[in-house]
Protein backbone atom coordinates (compact mmCIF):
# COMPACT_ATOMS: atom_id res chain seq x y z
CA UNK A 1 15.96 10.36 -4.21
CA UNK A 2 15.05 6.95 -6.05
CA UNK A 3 16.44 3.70 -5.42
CA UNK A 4 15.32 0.22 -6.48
CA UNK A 5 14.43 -2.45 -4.39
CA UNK A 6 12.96 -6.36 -5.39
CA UNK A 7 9.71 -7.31 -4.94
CA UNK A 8 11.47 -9.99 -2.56
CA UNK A 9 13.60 -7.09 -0.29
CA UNK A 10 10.84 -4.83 0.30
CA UNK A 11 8.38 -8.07 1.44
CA UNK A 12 11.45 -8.73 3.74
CA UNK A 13 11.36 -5.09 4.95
CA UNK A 14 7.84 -5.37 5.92
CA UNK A 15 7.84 -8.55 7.35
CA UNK A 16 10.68 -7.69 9.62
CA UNK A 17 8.82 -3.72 9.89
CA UNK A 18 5.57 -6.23 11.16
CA UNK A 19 7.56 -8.51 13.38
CA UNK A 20 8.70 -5.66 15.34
CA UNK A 21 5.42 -3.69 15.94
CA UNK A 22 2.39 -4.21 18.20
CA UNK A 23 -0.97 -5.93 17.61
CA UNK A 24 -3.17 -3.69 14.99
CA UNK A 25 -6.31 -2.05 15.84
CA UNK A 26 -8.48 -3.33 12.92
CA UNK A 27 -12.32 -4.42 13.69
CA UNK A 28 -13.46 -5.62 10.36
CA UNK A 29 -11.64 -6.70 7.37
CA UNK A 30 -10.23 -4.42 4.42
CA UNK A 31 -12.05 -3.49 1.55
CA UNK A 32 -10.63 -3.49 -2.17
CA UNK A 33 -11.52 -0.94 -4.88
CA UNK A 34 -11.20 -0.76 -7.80
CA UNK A 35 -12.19 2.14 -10.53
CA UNK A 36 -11.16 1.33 -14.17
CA UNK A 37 -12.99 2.00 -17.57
CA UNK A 38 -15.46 4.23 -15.79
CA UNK A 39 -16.50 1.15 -13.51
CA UNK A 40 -16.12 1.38 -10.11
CA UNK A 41 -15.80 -2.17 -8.00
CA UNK A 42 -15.40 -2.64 -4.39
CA UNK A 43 -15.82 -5.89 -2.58
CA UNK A 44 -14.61 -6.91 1.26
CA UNK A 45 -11.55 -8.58 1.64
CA UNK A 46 -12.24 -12.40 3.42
CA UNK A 47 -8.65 -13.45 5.39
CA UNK A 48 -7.36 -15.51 8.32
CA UNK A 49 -4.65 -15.11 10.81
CA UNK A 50 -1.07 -15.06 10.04
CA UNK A 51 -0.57 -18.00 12.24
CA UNK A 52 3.51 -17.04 12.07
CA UNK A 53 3.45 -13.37 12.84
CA UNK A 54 2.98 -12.56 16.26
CA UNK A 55 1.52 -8.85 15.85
CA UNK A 56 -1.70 -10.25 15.53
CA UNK A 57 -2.10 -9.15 11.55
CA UNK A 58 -4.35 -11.17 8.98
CA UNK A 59 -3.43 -11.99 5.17
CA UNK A 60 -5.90 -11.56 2.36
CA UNK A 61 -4.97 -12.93 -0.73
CA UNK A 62 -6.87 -13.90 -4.53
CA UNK A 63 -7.55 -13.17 -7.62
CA UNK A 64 -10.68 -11.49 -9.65
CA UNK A 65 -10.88 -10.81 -13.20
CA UNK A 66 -13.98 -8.31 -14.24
CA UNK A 67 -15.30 -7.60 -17.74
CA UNK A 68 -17.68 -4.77 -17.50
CA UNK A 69 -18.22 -1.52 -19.81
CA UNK A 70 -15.14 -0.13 -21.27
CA UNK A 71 -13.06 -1.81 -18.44
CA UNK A 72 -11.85 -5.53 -18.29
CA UNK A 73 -8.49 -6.22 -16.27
CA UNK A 74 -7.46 -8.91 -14.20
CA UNK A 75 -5.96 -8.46 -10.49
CA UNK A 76 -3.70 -10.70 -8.04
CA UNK A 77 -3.52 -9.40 -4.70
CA UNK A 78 -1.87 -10.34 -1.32
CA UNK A 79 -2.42 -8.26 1.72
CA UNK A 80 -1.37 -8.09 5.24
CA UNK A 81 -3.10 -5.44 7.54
CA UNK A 82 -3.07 -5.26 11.22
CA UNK A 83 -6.47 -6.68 13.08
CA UNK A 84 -7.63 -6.47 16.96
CA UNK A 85 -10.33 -9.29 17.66
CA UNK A 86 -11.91 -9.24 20.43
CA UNK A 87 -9.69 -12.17 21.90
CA UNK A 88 -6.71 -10.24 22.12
CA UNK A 89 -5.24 -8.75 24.81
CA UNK A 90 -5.31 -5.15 25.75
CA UNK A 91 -1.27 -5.09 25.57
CA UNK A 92 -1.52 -6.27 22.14
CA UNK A 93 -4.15 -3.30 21.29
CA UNK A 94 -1.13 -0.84 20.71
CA UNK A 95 -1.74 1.75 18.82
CA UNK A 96 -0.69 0.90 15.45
CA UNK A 97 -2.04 0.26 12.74
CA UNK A 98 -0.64 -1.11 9.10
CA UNK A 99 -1.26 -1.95 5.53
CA UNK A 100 1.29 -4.35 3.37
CA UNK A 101 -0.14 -4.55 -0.83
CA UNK A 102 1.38 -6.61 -3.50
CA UNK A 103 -1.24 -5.89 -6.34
CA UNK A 104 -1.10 -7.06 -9.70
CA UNK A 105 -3.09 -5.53 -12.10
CA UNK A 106 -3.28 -6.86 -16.00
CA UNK A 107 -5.05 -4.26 -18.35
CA UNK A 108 -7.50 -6.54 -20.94
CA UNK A 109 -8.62 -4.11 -22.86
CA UNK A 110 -7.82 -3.17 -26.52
CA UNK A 111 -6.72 0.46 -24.96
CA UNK A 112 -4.70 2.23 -22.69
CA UNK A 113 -6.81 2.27 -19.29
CA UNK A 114 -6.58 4.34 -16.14
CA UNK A 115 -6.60 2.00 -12.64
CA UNK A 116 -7.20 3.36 -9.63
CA UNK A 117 -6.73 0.59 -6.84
CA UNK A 118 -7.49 1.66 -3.28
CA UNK A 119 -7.20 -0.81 0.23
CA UNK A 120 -8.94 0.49 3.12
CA UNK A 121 -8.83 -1.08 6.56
CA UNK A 122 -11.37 0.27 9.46
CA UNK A 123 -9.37 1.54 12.21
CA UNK A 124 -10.79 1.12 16.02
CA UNK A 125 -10.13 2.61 18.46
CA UNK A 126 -9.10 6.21 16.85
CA UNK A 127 -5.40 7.18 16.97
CA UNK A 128 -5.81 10.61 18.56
CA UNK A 129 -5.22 13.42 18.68
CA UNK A 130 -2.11 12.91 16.49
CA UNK A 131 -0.04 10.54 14.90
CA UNK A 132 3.39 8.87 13.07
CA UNK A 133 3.28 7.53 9.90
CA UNK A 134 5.43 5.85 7.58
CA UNK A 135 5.20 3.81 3.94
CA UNK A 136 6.61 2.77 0.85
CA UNK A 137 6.16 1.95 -2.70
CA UNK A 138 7.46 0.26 -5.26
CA UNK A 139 5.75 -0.64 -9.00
CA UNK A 140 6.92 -2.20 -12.27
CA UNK A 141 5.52 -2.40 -15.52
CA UNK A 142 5.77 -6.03 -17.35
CA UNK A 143 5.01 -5.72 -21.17
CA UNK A 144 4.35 -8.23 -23.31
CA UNK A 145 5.73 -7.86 -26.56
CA UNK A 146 4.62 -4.75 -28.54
CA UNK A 147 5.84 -2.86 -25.57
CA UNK A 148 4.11 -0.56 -23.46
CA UNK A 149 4.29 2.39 -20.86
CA UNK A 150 2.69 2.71 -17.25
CA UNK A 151 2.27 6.68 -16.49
CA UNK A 152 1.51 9.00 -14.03
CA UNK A 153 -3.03 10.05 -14.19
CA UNK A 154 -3.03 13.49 -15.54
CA UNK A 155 0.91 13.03 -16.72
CA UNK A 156 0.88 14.49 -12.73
CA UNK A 157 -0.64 12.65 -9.78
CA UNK A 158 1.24 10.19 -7.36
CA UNK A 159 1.07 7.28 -8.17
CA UNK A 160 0.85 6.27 -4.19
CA UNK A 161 -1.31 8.42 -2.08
CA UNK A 162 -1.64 7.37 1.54
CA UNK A 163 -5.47 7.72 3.29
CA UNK A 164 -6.33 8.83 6.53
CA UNK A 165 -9.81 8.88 6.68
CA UNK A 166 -10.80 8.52 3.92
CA UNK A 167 -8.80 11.74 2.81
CA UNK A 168 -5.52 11.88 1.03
CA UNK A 169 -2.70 12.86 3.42
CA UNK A 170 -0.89 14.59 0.33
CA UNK A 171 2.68 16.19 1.24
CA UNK A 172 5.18 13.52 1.91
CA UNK A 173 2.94 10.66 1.83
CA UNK A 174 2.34 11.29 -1.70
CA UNK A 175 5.10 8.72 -3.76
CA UNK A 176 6.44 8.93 -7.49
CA UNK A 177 5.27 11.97 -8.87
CA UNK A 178 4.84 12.63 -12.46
CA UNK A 179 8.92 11.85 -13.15
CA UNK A 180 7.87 7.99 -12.55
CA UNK A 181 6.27 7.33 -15.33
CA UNK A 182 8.27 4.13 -17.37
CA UNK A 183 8.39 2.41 -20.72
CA UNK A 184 9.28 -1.10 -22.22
CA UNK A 185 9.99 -1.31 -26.17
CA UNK A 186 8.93 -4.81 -26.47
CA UNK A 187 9.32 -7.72 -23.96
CA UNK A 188 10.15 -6.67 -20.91
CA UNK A 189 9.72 -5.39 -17.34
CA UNK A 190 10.84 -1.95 -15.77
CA UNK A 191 10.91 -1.00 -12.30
CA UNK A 192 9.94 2.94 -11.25
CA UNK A 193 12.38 2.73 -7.96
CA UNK A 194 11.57 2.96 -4.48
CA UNK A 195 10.33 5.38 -2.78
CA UNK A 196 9.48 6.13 1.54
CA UNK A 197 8.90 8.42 3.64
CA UNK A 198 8.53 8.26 7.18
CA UNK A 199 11.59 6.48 7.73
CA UNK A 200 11.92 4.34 10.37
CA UNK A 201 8.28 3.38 9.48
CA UNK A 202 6.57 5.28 10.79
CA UNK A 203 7.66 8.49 11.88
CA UNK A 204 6.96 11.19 9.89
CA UNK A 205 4.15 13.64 12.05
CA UNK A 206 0.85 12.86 10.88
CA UNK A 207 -2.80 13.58 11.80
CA UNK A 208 -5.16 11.83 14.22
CA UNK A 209 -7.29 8.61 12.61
CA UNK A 210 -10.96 8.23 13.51
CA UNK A 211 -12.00 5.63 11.27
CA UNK A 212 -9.47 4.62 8.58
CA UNK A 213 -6.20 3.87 6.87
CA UNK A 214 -5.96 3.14 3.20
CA UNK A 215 -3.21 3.40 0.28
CA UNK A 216 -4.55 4.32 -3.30
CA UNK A 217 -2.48 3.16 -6.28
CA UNK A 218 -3.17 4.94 -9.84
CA UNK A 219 -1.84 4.97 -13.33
CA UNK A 220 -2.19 4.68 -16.65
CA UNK A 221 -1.41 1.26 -17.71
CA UNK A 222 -1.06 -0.07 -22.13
CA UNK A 223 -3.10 -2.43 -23.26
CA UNK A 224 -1.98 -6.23 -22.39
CA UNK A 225 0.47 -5.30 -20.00
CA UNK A 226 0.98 -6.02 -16.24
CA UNK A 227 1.48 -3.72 -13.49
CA UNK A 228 3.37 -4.97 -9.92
CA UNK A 229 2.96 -2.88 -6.68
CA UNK A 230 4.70 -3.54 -3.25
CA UNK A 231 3.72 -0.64 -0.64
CA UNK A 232 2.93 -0.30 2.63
CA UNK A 233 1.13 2.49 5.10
CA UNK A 234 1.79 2.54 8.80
CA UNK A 235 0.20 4.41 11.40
CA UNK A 236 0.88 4.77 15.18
CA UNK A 237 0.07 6.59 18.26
CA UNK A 238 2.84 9.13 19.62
CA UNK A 239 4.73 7.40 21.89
CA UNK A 240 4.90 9.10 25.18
CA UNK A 241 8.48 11.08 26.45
CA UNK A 242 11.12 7.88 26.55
CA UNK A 243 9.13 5.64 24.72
CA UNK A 244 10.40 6.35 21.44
CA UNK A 245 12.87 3.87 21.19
CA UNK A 246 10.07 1.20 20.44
CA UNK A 247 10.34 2.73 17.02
CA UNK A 248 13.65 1.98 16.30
CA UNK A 249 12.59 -1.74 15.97
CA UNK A 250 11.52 -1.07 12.74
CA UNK A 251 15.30 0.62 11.80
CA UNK A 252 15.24 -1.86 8.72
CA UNK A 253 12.78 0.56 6.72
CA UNK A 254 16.12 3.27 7.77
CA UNK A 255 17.03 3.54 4.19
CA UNK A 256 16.84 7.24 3.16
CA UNK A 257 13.96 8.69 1.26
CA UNK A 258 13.80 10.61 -1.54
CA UNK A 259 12.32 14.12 0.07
């Protein structure tokens, strides 16, 4: 099922998801790619310390335009992911680790482009042999005056597709299928709905993590036009017998999903 949520609530969601969770497990920062008009950039992600948060997570946030081949698009991006430095504690080296987006991508070009935006955060030590995992997503298309469409790659694949390893996850970590495509006739914005899985975040079964967590966002986005992405990818150890009801902490992400 589909439901829509602000930019605003689902940031609350995850803040509140964060709050409640242990210290991340990151050794390095993120990295950002970014595949449009045949060009493929990536480029690593320079943050500090949410001095606020107490779960030991780091924000990454700015802007880069690129105007290269048959691609030119601007992005905006803000981005939380969990971090273990080698200050921390051992207590706060739980087992989980988490990725918040808000992209903003801004096609350039004179044509319809596909954008392929991937955030991948280096995962240490591995989260074996198994796991639970949660997310969320959330886009909207801004157009800005002769209208416009954002649409599923291939009129088919997800639009969110959660990474373990490098490796799509696929099943229910895979978010608005090929009915979320949306269109604007003129000024405008559009929202595809909100989709999860995982629910409370995270606790759908999932498989063991060696090296990585990541979210890739795709779609085919109109010329001049804006596309706005909330979503988030959580991954924890499995809690030993009674310890599960650390999990409920993050009962605001209880809303049902769609599958």
């Amino acid at each position: 099922m589909r439901r829509t949520l602000s930019i605003f609530g689902a940031m609350t969601a995850v803040g509140a998801f964060v709050a409640s969770a242990s210290a991340g497990v990151i050794t390095n920062d993120p990295t950002l790619t970014v595949v449009a008009g045949g060009e493929t950039f990536a480029w690593a992600l320079n943050g500090s310390p949410n001095q606020e948060a107490e779960d030991g997570s780091w924000n990454y946030g700015g802007s880069r335009t690129e105007n290269a081949g048959a691609g030119s698009w601007t992005l905006d991006f803000d981005i939380n992911a969990s971090r273990h430095d080698s200050g921390e504690t051992t207590a706060r080296a739980a087992q989980l680790a988490f990725v918040t987006n808000n992209l903003v991508m801004t096609n350039n070009t004179g044509a319809t482009q596909t954008i392929i935006m991937t955030t991948m955060i280096p995962v240490a030590p591995g989260i074996l042999p198994s796991s639970l995992m949660g997310g969320s997503a959330s886009g909207t298309l801004t157009a800005t005056g002769a209208g416009g469409s954002m649409s599923n790659v291939n009129g088919a694949d997800s639009m969110y597709r959660a990474m373990i390893d490098g490796l799509f996850v696929g099943g229910v970590a895979d978010l608005h299928n090929f009915d979320s495509s949306i269109s604007v006739v003129g000024f405008g914005s559009e929202s595809t709905g909100f989709e999860d899985f995982g629910t409370p975040i995270p606790s759908a079964p999932g498989p063991g993590v060696t090296s990585s967590i990541g979210i890739t966002i795709q779609f085919d986005l109109t010329d001049g036009d804006s596309a706005s992405w909330t979503s988030v990818f959580a991954v924890n150890q499995v809690p030993a017998p009674g310890a599960g009801a650390v999990f409920a902490l993050a009962g605001v992400f209880g809303i049902r999903r769609r599958r």
